[in-house]
C-alpha atoms as a PDB file:
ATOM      1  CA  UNK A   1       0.000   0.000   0.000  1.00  0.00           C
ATOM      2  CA  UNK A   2       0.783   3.306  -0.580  1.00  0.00           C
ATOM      3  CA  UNK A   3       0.447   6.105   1.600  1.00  0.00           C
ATOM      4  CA  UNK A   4      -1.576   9.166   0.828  1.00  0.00           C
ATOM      5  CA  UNK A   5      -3.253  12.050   2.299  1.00  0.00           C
ATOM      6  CA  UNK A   6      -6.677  11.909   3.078  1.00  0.00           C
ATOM      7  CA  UNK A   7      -8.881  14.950   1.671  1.00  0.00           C
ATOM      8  CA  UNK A   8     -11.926  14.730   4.513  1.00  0.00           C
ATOM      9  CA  UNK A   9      -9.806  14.162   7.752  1.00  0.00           C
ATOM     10  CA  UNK A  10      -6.315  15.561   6.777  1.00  0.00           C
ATOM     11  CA  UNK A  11      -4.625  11.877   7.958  1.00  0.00           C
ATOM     12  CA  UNK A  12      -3.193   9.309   6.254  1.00  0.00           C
ATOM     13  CA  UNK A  13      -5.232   7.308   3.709  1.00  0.00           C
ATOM     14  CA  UNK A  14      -3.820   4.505   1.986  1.00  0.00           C
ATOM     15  CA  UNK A  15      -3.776   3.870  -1.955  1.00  0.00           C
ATOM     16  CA  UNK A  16      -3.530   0.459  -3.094  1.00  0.00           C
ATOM     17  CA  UNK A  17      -0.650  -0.791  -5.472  1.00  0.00           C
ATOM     18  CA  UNK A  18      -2.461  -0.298  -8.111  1.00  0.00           C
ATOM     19  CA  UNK A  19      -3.216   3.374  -7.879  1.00  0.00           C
ATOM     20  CA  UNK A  20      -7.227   2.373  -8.105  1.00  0.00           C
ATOM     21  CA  UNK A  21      -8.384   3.092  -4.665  1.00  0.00           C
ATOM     22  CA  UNK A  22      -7.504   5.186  -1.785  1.00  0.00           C
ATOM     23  CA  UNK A  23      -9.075   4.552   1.321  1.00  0.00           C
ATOM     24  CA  UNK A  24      -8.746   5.970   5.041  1.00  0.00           C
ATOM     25  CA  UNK A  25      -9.420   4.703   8.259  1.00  0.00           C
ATOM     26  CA  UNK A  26     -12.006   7.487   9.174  1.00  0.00           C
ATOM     27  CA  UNK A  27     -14.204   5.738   6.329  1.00  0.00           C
ATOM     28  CA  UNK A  28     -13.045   7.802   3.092  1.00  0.00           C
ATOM     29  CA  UNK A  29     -13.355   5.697   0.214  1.00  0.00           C
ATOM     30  CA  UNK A  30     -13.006   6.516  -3.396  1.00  0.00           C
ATOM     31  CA  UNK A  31     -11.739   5.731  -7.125  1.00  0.00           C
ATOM     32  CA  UNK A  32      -7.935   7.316  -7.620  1.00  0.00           C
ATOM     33  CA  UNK A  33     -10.056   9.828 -10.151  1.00  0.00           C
ATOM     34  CA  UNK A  34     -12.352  11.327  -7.475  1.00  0.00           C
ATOM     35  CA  UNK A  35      -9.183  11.139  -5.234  1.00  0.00           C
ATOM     36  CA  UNK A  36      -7.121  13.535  -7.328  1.00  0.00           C
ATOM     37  CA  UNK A  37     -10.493  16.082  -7.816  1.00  0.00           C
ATOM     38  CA  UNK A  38     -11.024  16.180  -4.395  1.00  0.00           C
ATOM     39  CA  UNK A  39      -7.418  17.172  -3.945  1.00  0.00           C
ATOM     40  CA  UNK A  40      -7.207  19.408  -6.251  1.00  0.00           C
ATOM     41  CA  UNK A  41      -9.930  21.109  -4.658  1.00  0.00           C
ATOM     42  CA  UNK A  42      -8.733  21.388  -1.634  1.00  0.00           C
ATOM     43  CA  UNK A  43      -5.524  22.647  -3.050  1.00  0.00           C
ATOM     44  CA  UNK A  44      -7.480  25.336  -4.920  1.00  0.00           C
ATOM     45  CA  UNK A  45      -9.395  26.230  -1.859  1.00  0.00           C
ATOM     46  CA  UNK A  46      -6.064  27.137   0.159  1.00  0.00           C
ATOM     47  CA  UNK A  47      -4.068  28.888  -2.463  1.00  0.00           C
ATOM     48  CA  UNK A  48      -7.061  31.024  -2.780  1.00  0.00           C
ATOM     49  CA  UNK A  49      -7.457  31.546   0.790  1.00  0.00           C
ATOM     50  CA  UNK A  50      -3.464  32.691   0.753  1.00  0.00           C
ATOM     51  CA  UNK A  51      -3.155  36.650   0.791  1.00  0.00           C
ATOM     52  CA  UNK A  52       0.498  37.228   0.699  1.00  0.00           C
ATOM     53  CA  UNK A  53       1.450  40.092   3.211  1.00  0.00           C
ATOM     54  CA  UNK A  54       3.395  42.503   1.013  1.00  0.00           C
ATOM     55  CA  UNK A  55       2.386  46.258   1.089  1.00  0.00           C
ATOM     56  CA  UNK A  56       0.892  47.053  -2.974  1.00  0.00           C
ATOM     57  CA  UNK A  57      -0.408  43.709  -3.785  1.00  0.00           C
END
């Protein structure tokens, strides 16, 4: 198994060797497809929430 991060609880999920499922113990379970959306939506979420402290910006 590989390990991965989980996108509902933030711990680590684990991806089987196939790269087809990732599952965590918290009961997140999804297809490696819904696992990259939902991580790239999170991603999306906190670079937009990222106001860089520099005066003129």
């Amino acid at each position: 198994m590989i390990r991965a991060r989980c996108p509902e609880c933030g711990g680590d999920a684990e991806m089987d060797d196939g790269a087809t499922r990732v599952e965590c113990a918290c009961g997140y379970s999804s297809g490696y497809d819904e696992y990259i959306e939902s991580m790239r939506g999170r991603a999306q979420d906190i670079s937009s929430d990222y106001v860089p402290d520099r005066p003129g910006l």
